[in-house]
C-alpha atoms as a PDB file:
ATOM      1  CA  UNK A   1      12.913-111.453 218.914  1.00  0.00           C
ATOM      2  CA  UNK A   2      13.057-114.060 221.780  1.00  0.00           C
ATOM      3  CA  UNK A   3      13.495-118.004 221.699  1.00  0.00           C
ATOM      4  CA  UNK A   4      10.290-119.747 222.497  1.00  0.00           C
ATOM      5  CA  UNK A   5      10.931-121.510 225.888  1.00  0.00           C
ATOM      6  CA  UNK A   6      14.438-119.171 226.847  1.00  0.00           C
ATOM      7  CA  UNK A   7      15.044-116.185 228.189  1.00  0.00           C
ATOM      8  CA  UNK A   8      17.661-115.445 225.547  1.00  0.00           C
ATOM      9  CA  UNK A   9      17.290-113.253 222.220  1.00  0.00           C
ATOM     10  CA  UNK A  10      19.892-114.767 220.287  1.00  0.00           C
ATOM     11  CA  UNK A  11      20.543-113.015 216.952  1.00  0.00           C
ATOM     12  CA  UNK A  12      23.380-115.674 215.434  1.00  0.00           C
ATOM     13  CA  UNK A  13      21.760-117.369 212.701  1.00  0.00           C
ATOM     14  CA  UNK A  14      23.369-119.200 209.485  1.00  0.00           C
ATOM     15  CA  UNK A  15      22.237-117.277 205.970  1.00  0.00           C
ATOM     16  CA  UNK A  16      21.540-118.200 202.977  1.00  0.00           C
ATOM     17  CA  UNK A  17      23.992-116.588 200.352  1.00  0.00           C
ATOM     18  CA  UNK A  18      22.298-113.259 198.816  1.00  0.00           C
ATOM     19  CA  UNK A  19      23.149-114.686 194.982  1.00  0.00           C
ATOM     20  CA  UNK A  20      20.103-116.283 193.607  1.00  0.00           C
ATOM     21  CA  UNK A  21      22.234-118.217 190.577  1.00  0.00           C
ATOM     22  CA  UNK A  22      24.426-121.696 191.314  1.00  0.00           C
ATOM     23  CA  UNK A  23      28.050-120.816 191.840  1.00  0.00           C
ATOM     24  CA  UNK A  24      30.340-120.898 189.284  1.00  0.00           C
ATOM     25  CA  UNK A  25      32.545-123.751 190.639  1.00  0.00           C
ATOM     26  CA  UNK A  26      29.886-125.910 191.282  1.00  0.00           C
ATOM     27  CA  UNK A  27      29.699-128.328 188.036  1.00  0.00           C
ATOM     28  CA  UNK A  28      26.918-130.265 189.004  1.00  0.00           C
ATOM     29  CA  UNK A  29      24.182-131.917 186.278  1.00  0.00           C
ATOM     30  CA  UNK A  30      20.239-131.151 187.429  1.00  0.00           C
ATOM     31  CA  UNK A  31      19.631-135.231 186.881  1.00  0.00           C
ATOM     32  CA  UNK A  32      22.641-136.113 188.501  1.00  0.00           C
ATOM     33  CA  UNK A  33      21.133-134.414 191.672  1.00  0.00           C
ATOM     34  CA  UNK A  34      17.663-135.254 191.310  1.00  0.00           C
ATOM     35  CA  UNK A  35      18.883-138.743 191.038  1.00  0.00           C
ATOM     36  CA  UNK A  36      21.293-138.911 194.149  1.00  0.00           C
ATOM     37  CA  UNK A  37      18.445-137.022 196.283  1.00  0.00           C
ATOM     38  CA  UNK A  38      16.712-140.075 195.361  1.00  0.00           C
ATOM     39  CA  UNK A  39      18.810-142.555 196.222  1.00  0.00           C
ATOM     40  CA  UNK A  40      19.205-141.190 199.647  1.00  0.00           C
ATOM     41  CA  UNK A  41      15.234-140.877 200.070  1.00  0.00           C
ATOM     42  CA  UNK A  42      15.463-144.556 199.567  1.00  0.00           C
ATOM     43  CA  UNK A  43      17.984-144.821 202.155  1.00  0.00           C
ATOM     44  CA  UNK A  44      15.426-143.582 204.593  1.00  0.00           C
ATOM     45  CA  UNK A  45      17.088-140.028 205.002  1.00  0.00           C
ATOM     46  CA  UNK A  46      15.123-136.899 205.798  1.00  0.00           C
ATOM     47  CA  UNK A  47      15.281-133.669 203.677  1.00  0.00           C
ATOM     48  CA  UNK A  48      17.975-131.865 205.889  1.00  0.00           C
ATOM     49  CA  UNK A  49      19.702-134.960 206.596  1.00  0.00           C
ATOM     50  CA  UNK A  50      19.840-135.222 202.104  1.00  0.00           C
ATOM     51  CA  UNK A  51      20.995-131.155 202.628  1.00  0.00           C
ATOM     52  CA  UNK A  52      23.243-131.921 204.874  1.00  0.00           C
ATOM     53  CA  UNK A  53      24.979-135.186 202.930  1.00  0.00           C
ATOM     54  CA  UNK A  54      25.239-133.438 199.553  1.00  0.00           C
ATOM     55  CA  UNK A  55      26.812-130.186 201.114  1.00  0.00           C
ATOM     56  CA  UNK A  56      29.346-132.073 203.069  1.00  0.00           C
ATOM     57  CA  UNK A  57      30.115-135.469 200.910  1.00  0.00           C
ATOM     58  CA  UNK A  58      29.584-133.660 197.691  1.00  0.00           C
ATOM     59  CA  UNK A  59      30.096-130.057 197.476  1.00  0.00           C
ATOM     60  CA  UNK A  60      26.770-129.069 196.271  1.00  0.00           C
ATOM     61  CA  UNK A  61      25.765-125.571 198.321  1.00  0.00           C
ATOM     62  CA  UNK A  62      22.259-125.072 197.626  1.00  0.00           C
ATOM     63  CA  UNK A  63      20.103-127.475 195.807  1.00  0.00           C
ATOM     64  CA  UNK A  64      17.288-124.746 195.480  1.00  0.00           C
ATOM     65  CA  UNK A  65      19.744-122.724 193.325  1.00  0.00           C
ATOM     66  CA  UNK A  66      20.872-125.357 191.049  1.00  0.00           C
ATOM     67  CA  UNK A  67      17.961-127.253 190.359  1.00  0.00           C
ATOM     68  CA  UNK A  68      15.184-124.713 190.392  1.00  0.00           C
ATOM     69  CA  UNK A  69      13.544-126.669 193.613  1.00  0.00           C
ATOM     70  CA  UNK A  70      13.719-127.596 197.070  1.00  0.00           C
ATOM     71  CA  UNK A  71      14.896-130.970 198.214  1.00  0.00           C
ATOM     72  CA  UNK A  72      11.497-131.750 199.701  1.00  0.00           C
ATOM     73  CA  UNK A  73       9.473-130.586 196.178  1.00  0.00           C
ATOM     74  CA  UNK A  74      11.699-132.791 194.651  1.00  0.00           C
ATOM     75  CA  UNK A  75      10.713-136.123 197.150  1.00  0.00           C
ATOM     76  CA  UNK A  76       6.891-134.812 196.672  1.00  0.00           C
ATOM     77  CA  UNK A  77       6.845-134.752 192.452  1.00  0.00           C
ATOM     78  CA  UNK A  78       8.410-138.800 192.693  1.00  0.00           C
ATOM     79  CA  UNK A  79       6.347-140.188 195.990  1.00  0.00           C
ATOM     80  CA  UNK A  80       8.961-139.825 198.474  1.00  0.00           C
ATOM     81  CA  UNK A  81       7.554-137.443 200.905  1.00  0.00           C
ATOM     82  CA  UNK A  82       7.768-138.120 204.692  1.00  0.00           C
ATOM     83  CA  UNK A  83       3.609-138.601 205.508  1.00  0.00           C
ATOM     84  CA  UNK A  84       4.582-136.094 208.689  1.00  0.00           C
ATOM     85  CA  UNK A  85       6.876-132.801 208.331  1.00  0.00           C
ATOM     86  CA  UNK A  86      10.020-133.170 209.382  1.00  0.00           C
ATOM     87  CA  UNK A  87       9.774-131.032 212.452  1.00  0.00           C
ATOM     88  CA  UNK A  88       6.651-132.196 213.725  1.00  0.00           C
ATOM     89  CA  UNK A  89       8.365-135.892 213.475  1.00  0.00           C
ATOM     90  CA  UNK A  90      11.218-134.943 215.199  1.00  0.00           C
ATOM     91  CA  UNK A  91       9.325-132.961 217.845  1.00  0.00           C
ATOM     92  CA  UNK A  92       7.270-136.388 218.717  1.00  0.00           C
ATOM     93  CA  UNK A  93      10.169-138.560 218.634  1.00  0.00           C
ATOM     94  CA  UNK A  94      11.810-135.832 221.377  1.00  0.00           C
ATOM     95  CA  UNK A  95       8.520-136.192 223.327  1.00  0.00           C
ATOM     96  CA  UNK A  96       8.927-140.068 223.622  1.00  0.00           C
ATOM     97  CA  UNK A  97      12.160-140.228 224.456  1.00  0.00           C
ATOM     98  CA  UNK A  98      11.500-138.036 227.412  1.00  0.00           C
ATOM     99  CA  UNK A  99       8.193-139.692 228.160  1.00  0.00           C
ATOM    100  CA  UNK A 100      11.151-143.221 228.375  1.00  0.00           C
ATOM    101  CA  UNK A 101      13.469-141.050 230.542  1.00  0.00           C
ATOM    102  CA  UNK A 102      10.528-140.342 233.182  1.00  0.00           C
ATOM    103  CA  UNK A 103       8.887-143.630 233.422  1.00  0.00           C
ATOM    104  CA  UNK A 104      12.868-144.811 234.646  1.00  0.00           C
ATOM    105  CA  UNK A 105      13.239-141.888 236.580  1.00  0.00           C
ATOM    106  CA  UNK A 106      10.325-140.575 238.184  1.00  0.00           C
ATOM    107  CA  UNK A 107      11.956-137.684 240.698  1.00  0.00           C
ATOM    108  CA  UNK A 108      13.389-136.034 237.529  1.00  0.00           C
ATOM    109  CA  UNK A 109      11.594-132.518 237.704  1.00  0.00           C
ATOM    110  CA  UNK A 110      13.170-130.660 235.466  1.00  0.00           C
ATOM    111  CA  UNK A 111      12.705-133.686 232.674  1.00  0.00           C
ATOM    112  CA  UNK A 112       9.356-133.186 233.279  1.00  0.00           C
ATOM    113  CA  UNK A 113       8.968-129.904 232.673  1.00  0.00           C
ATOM    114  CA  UNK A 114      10.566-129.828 229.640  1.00  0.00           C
ATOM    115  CA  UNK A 115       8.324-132.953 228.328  1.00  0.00           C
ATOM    116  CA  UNK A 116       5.971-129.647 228.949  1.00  0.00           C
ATOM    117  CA  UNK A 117       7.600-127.390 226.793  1.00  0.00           C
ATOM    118  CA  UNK A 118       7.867-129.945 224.281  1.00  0.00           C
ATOM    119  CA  UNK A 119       4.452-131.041 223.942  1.00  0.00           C
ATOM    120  CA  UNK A 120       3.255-127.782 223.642  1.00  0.00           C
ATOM    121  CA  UNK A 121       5.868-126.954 220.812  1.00  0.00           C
ATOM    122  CA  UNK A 122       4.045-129.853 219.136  1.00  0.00           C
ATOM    123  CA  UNK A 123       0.396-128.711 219.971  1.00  0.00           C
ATOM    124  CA  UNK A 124       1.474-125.495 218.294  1.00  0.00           C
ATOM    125  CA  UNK A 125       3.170-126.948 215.293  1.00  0.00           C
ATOM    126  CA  UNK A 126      -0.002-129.187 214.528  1.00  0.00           C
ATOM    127  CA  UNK A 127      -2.294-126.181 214.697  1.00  0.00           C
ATOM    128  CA  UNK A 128      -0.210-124.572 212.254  1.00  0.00           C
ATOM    129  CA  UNK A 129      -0.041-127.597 210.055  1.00  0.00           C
ATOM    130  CA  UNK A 130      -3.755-128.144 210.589  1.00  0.00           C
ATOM    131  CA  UNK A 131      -4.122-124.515 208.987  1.00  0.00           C
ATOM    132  CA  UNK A 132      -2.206-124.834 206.448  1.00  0.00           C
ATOM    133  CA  UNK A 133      -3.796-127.959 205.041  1.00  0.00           C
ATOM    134  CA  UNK A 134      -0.059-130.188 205.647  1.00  0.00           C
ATOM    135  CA  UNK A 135      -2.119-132.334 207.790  1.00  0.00           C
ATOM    136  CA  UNK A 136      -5.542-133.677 207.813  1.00  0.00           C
ATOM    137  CA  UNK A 137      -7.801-131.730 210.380  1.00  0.00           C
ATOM    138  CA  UNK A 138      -8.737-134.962 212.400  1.00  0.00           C
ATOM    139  CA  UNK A 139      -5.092-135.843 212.805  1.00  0.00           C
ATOM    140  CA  UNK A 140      -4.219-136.405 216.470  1.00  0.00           C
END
């Protein structure tokens, strides 16, 4: 299948391991993780950014298979949800710094055609959020 706004059909992707169980190496206690997922979300980090942090800092491979659920059902059960999904948020934050980049250079075409691309990945993203009830329907 092709990439959204490339020419390319790219078909390198990272898995997910085909065992549904925890690995046998990894030691881990359910609380312990719930807990430390926690204290990051107070930190301010993101669900991938928490993915990220406990893969790399402490050795824990997939929190879906140790624990039962997903970082971000975790954050939702104790209040610590981001209000917007992560992509979307990311996907506006994109949009402004491009929207900076024009207004200090204005000749930059190709800037602003990706500041097209962009917006319409986020137009697209919000329909599909709208749809599936992630997002209120008046959101703008």
């Amino acid at each position: 299948m092709a990439r959204m706004h490339n020419k390319r059909k790219g078909i390198s992707s990272s898995l997910i391991p085909f065992k549904r169980k925890s690995p046998e190496w990894s030691n881990e206690n359910i609380q312990e993780i719930n807990s430390l997922i926690l204290k990051l979300a107070k930190k301010g980090l993101v669900p991938s950014q928490i993915g990220v942090y406990l893969r790399d800092c402490k050795g824990i491979p997939q929190v879906k298979t140790i624990t039962g659920t997903k970082i971000l059902r975790i954050l939702k059960i104790n209040g610590f949800a981001p209000e917007l999904p992560e992509d979307l948020f990311f996907l506006i934050k994109k949009s402004i710094n491009v929207r900076k980049h024009l207004e200090r250079n204005k000749k930059d075409k190709d800037s602003k055609f990706r500041l097209i691309l962009v917006e319409s990945k986020i137009h697209r993203v919000i329909r599909y959020y709208k749809k599936k009830k992630k997002i209120s329907p008046s959101w703008k």
